[in-house]
Protein backbone atom coordinates (compact mmCIF):
# COMPACT_ATOMS: atom_id res chain seq x y z
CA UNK A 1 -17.76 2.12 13.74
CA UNK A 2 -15.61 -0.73 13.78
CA UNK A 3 -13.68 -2.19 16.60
CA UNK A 4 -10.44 -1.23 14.72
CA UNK A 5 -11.70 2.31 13.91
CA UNK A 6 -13.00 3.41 17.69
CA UNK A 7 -9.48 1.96 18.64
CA UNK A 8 -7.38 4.01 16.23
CA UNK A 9 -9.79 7.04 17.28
CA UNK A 10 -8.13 6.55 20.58
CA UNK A 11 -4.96 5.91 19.73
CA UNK A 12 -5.06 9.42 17.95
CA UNK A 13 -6.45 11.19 20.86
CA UNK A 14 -3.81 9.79 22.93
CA UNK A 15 -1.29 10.70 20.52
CA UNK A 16 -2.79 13.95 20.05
CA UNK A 17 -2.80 14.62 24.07
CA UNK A 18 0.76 13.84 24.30
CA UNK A 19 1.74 15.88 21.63
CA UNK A 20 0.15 18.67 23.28
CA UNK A 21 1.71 18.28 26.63
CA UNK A 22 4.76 19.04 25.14
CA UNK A 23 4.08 21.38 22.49
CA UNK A 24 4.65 19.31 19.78
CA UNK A 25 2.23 18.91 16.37
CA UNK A 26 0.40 15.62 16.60
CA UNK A 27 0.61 15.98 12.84
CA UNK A 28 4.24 15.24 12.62
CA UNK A 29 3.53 11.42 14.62
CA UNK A 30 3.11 8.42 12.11
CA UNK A 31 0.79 5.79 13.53
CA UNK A 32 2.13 2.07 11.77
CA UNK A 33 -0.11 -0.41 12.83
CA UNK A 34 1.63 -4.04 13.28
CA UNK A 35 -0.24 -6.51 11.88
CA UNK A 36 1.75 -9.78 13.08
CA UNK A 37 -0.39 -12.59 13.83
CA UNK A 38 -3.41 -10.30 12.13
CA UNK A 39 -5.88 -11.57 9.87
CA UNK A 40 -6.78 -10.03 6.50
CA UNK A 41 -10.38 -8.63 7.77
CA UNK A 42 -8.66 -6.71 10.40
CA UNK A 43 -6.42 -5.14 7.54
CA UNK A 44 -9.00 -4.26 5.29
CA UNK A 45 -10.68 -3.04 8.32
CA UNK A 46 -7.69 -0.64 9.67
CA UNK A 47 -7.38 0.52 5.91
CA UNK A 48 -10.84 0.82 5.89
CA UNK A 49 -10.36 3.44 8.97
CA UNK A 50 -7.99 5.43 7.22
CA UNK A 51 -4.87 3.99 8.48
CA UNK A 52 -2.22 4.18 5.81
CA UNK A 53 1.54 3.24 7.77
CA UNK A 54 1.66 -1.09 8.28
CA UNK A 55 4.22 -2.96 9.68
CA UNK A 56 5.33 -6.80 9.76
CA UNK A 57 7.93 -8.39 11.34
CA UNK A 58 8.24 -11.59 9.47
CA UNK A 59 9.00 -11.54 5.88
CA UNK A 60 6.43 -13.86 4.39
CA UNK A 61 3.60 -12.17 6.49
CA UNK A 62 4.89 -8.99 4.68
CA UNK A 63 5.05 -10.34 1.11
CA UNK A 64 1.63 -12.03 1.68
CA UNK A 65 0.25 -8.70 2.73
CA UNK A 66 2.20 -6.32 0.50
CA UNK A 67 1.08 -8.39 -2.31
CA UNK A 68 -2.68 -8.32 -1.07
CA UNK A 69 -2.86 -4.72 0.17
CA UNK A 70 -0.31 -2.41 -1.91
CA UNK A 71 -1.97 0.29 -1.70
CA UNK A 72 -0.54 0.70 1.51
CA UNK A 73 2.69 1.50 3.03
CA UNK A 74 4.49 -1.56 3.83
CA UNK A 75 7.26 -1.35 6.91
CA UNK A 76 9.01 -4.04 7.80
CA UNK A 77 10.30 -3.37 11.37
CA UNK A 78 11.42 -7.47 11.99
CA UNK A 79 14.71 -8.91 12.37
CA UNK A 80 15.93 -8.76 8.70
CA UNK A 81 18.34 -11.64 7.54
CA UNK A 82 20.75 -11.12 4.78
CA UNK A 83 19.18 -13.55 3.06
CA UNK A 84 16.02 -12.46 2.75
CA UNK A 85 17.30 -8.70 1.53
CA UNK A 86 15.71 -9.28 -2.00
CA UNK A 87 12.52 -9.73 -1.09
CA UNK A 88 12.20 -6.87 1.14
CA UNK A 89 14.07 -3.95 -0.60
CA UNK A 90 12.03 -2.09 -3.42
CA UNK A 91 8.90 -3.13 -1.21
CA UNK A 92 8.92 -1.92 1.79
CA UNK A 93 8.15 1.95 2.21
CA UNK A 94 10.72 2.04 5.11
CA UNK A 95 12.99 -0.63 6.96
CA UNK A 96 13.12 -0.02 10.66
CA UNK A 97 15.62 -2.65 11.65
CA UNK A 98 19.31 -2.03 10.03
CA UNK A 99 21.09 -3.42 13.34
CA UNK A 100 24.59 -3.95 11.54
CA UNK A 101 26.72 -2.35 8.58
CA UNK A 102 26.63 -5.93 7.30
CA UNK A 103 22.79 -6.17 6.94
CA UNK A 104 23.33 -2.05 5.51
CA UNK A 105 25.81 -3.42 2.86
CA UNK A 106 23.30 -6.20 1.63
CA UNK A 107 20.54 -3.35 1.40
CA UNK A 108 22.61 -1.20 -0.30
CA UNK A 109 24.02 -3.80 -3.10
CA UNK A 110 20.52 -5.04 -3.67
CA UNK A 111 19.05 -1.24 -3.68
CA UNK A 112 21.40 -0.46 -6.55
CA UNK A 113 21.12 -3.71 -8.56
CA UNK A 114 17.03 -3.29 -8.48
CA UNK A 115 17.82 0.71 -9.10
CA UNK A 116 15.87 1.55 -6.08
CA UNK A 117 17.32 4.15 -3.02
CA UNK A 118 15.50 1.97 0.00
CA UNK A 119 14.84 4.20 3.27
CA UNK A 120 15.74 2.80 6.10
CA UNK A 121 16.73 3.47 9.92
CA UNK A 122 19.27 2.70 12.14
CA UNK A 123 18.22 0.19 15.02
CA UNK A 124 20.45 1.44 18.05
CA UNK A 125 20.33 -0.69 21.51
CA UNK A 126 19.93 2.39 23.95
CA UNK A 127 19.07 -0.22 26.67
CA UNK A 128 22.03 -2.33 26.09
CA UNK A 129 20.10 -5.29 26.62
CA UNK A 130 21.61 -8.55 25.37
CA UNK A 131 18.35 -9.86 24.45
CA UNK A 132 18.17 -6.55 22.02
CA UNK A 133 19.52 -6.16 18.73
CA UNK A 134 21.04 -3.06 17.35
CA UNK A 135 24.45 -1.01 16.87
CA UNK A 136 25.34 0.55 20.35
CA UNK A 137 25.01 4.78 20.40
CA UNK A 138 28.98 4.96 20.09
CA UNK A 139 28.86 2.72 16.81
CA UNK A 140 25.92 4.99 14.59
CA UNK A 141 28.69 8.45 13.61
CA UNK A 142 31.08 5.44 12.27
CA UNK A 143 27.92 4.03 10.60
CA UNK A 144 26.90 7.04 9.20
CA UNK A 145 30.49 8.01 8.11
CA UNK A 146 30.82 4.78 6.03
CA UNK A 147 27.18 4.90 4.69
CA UNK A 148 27.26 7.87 3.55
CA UNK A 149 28.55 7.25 -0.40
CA UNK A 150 26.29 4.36 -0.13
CA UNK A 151 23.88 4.68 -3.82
CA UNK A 152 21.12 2.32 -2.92
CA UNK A 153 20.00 3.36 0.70
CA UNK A 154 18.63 6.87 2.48
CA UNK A 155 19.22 6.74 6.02
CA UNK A 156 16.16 8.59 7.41
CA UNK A 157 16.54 7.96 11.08
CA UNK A 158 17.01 5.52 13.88
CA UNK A 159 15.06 3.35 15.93
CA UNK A 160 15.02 1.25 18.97
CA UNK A 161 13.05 -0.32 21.40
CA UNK A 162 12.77 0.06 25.38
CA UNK A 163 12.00 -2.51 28.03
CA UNK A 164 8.57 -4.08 28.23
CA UNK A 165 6.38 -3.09 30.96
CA UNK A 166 8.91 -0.52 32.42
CA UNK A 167 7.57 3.06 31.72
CA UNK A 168 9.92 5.06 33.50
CA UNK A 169 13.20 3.29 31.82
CA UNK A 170 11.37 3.46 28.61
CA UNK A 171 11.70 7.15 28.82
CA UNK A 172 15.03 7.52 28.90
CA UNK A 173 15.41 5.20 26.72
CA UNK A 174 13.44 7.14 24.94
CA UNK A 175 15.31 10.54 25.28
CA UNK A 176 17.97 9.47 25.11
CA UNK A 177 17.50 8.09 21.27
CA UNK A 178 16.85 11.57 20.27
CA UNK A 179 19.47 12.83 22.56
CA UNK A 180 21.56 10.57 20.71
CA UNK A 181 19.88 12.04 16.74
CA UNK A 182 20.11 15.61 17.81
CA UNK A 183 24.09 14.99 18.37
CA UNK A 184 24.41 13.21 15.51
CA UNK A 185 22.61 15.99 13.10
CA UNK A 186 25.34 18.12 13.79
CA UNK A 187 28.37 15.92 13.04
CA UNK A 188 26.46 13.96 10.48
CA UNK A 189 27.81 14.52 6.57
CA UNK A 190 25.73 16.59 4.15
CA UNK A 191 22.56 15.35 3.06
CA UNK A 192 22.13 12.64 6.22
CA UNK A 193 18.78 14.22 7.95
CA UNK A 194 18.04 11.78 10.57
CA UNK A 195 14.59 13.17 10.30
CA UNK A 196 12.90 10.01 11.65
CA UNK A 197 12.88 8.55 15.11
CA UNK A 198 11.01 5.00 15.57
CA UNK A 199 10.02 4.37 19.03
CA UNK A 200 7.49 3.58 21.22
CA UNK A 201 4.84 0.73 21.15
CA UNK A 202 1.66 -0.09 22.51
CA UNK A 203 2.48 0.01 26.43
CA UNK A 204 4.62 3.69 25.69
CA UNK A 205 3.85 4.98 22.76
CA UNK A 206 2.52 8.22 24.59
CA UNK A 207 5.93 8.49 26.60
CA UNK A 208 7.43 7.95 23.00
CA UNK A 209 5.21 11.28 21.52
CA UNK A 210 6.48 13.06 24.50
CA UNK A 211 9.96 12.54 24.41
CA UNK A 212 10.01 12.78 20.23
CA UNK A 213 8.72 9.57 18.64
CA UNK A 214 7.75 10.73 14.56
CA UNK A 215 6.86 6.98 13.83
CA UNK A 216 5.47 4.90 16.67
CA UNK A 217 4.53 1.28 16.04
CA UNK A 218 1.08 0.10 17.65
CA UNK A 219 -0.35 -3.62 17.39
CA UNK A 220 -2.57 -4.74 20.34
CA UNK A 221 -3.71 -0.96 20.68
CA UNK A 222 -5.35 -1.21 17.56
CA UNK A 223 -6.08 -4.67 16.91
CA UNK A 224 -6.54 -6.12 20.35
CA UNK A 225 -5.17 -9.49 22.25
């Protein structure tokens, strides 16, 4: 067994003991593994373990792998500029990081020129950190509102991200994200499932299972330092 494959073992075992602990289906938690700063080998060798769900945060690390790997599905869960819309949209299997209805427009223009519908989430700033990016909880209903004849995209969730190295505020963080989805479900217009909630990382991804992560977004834990 590879180094990659014993660590994804244990990544599902924790996954599958959180789920558990809460009665939840460990089925129903997607495992993307976050190859920044990761070298081909180690890609072939997650693949290789039956990981399926990849994510980059830099845009020429993701066209480089994309193009190399496509038999996989592609996130891209990086700060996305406007700018670099085109080369992400028909590509990636899901963007994570929609942080304003500017960057939602551009997605949505480019979705409909390529004739694509392009999943993505809403990245929402629970923490209210400055250093964070993302549309605060009282901004997603307007987002949602105005998104909602939008051709090009599918808004399939939200995401965010808690504070490093602080497990107990990454749990509320946590719930309240989901807090947050469950409200919106029931004011949200027809058709908008919110079905998705990206959270959790290598330091809380089981808090993240617990408190409702479906997507949670592992680098070092599978890959190492």
């Amino acid at each position: 067994m590879t180094p990659v494959a014993a660590r994804y073992a244990a990544v599902r075992r924790r996954v599958e003991d959180a789920a558990d602990l809460v009665g939840r289906d460990p089925s129903e938690v997607r495992i993307v593994a976050v190859t920044k700063t990761v070298g081909l080998e180690e890609v072939g060798a997650a693949l290789a373990a039956g990981i399926v769900d990849f994510g980059e945060n830099r845009v020429q690390e993701f066209l480089g792998k994309y193009g190399l790997f496509p038999q996989a599905n592609w996130h891209f869960i990086g700060t996305l500029q406007t700018n670099k819309v085109k080369d992400v949209v028909g590509r990636a299997h899901l963007i994570h990081s929609v942080d304003s209805l500017k960057l939602l427009l551009a997605i949505a223009h480019k979705a409909q020129v390529q004739g694509v519908v392009q999943p993505v989430l809403l990245q929402v700033n629970i923490s209210g950190e400055e250093s964070k990016h993302g549309f605060a909880g009282r901004e997603v209903h307007d987002v949602l509102a105005s998104a909602f004849e939008l051709e090009g995209v599918r808004i399939r969730g939200l995401m965010t991200m808690a504070p490093l190295g602080r497990p107990d505020e990454a749990r509320q963080v946590f719930r309240a994200l989901r807090e947050l989805r469950d409200s919106l479900r029931v004011s949200a217009p027809n058709g908008v499932e919110l079905d998705e909630l990206s959270m959790g990382m290598t330091g809380d991804y089981q808090v993240a299972v617990e408190e409702g992560a479906t997507i949670i977004r592992v680098g070092h834990g599978l890959f190492g330092r």
